[in-house]
Protein backbone atom coordinates (compact mmCIF):
# COMPACT_ATOMS: atom_id res chain seq x y z
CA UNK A 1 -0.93 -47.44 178.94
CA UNK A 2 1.11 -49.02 182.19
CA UNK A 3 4.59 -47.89 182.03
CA UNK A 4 7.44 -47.12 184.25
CA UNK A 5 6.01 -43.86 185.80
CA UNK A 6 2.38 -44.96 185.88
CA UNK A 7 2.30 -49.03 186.90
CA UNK A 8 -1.17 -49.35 187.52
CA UNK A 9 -2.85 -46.49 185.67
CA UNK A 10 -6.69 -47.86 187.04
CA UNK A 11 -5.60 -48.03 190.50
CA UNK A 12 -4.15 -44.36 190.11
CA UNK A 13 -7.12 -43.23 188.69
CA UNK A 14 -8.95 -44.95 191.23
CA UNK A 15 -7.35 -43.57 194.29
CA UNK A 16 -7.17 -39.79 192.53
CA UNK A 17 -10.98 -39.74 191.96
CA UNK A 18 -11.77 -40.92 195.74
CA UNK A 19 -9.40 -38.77 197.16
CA UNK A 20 -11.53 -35.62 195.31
CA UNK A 21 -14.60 -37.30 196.41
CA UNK A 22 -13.82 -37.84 200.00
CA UNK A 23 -12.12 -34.40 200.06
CA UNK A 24 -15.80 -32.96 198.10
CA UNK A 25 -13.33 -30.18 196.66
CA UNK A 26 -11.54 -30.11 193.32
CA UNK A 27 -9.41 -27.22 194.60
CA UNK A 28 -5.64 -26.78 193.25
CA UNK A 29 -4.68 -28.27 196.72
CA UNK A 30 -6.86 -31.01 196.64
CA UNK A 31 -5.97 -31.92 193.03
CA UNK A 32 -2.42 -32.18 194.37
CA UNK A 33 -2.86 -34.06 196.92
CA UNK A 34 -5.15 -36.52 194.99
CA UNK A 35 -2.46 -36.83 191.97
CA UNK A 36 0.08 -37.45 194.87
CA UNK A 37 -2.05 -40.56 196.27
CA UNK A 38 -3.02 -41.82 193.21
CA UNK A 39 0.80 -41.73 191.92
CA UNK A 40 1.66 -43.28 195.78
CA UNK A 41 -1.16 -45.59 195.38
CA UNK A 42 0.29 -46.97 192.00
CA UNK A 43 3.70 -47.13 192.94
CA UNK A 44 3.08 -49.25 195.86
CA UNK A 45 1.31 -51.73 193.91
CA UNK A 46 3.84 -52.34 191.90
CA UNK A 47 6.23 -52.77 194.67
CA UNK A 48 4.09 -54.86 196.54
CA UNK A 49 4.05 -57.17 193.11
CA UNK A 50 0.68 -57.46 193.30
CA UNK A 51 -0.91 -60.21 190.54
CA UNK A 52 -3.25 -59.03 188.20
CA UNK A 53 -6.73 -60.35 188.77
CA UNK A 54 -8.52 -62.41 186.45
CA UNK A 55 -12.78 -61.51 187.10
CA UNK A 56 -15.14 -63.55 185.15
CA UNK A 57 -18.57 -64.76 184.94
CA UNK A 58 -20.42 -61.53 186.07
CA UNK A 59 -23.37 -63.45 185.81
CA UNK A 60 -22.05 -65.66 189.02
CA UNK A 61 -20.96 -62.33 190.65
CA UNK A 62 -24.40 -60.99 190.61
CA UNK A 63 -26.01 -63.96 192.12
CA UNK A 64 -23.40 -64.59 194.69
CA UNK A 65 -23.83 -60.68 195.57
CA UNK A 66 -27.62 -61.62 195.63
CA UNK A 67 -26.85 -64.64 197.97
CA UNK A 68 -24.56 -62.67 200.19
CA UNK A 69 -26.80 -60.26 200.66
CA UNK A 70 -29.66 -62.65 201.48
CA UNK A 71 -27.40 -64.19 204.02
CA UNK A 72 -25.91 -61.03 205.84
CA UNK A 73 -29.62 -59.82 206.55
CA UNK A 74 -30.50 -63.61 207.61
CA UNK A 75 -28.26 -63.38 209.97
CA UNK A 76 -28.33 -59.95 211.18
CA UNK A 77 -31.65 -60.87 212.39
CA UNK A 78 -29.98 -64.38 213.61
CA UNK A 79 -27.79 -61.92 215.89
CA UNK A 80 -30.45 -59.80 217.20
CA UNK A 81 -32.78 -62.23 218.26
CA UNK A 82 -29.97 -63.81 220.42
CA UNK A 83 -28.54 -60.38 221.55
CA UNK A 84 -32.51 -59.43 222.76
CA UNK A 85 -32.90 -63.42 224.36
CA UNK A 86 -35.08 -64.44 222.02
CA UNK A 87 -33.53 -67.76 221.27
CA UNK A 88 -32.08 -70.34 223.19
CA UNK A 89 -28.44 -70.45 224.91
CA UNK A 90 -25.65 -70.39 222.34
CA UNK A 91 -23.07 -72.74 221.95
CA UNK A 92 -20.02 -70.61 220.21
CA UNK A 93 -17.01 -72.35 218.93
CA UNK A 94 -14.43 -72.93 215.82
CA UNK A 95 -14.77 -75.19 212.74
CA UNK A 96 -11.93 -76.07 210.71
CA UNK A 97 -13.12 -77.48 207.22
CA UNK A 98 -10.99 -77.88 204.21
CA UNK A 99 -12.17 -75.55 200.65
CA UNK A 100 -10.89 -75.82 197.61
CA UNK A 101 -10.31 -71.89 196.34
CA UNK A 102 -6.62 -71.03 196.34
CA UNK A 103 -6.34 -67.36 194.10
CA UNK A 104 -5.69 -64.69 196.17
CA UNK A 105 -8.94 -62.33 195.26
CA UNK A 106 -10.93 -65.00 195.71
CA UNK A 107 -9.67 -65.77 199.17
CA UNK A 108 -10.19 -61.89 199.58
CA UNK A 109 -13.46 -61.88 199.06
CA UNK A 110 -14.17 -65.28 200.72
CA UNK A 111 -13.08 -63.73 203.61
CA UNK A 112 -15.02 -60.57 203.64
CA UNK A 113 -17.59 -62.12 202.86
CA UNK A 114 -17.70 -64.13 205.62
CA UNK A 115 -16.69 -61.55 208.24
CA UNK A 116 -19.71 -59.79 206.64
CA UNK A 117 -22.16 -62.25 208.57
CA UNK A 118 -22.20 -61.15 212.02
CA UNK A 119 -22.29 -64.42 213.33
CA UNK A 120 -18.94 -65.76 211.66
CA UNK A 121 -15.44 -64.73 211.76
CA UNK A 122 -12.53 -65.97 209.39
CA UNK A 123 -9.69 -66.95 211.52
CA UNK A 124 -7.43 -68.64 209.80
CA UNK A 125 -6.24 -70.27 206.52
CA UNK A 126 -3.57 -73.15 205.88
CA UNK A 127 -2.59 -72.30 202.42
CA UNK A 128 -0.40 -75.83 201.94
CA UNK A 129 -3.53 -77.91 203.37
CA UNK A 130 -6.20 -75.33 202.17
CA UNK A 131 -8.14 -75.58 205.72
CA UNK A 132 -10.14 -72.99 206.52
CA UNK A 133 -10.83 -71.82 210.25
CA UNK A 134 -13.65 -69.88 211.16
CA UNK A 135 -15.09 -68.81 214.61
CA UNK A 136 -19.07 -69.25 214.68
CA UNK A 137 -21.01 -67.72 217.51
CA UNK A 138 -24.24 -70.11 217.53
CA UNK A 139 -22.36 -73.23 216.32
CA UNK A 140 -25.54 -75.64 216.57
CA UNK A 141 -25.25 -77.09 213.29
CA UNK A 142 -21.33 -77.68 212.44
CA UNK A 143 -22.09 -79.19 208.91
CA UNK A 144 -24.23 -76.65 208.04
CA UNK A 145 -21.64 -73.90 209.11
CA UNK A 146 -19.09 -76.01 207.16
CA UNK A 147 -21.37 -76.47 203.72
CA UNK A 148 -22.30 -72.75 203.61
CA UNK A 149 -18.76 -70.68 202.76
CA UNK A 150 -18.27 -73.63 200.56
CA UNK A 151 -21.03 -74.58 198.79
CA UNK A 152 -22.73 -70.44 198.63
CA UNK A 153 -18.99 -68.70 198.48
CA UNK A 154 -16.31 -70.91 197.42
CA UNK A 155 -17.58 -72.71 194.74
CA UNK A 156 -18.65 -69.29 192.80
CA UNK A 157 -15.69 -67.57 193.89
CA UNK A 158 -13.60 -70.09 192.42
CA UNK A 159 -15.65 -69.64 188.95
CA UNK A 160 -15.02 -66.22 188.67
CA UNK A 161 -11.56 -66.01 190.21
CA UNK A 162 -9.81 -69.03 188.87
């Protein structure tokens, strides 16, 4: 169904039916204004040249979502035992470890993932060397922060992305 007029017909469809859900009216205004940003929406894609992504194994996908979860509450708690003294003084710092995912949506969702955790940050990525940067705030174990993105993230991502 993706033609000239309607590039991306999912992501149209996509941004129409959040627009009505956000706006909690199907009014003829609102209907407007969602076909408007869903048309937009699609456009832009296309312009943007956007590749078309390739999702497999939702077997993976569930237990990485499983695993992410398990780590995001892990470390929530992490976080507020240091922010109510609990635990000893922290040692923040960066760690710069190479991984071996390279597609884009899996980088995407590398990355959000690991800006998930409140206790890491992604800061940067060298896509020719494929080093990956991140910011830790209680960096007491620098091969453990290095073996977790890839061993928990990467290596699924890269099964269901690539």
């Amino acid at each position: 169904m993706r033609n000239r007029f309607l590039p991306h017909p999912r992501a149209s469809l996509v941004l129409f039916l959040l627009w009505l859900a956000m706006a909690q009216s199907v009014s003829p205004g609102q209907v407007a204004l969602a076909l408007v940003a869903g048309l937009l929406g699609g456009w832009s894609l296309e312009r943007l040249d956007v590749p078309p992504a390739r999702s497999r194994k939702p077997l993976v996908a569930l237990r990485l979502t499983a695993a992410v979860a398990v780590d995001v509450v892990v470390a929530n708690v992490r976080v507020a035992a240091m922010i109510l003294g609990a635990r000893r003084r922290r040692r923040s710092g960066f760690v710069t470890f190479p991984i071996d995912l390279r597609d884009p949506y899996g980088l995407a969702a590398l990355a959000t993932i690991v800006c998930a955790t409140p206790d890491t940050v992604w800061t940067d990525f060298d896509h020719d060397t494929g080093l990956l940067t991140l910011h830790v705030l209680d960096l007491a174990d620098a091969a453990q922060v290095e073996a977790t993105p890839q061993r928990r993230y990467a290596a699924p991502l890269k099964e269901i992305f690539e």
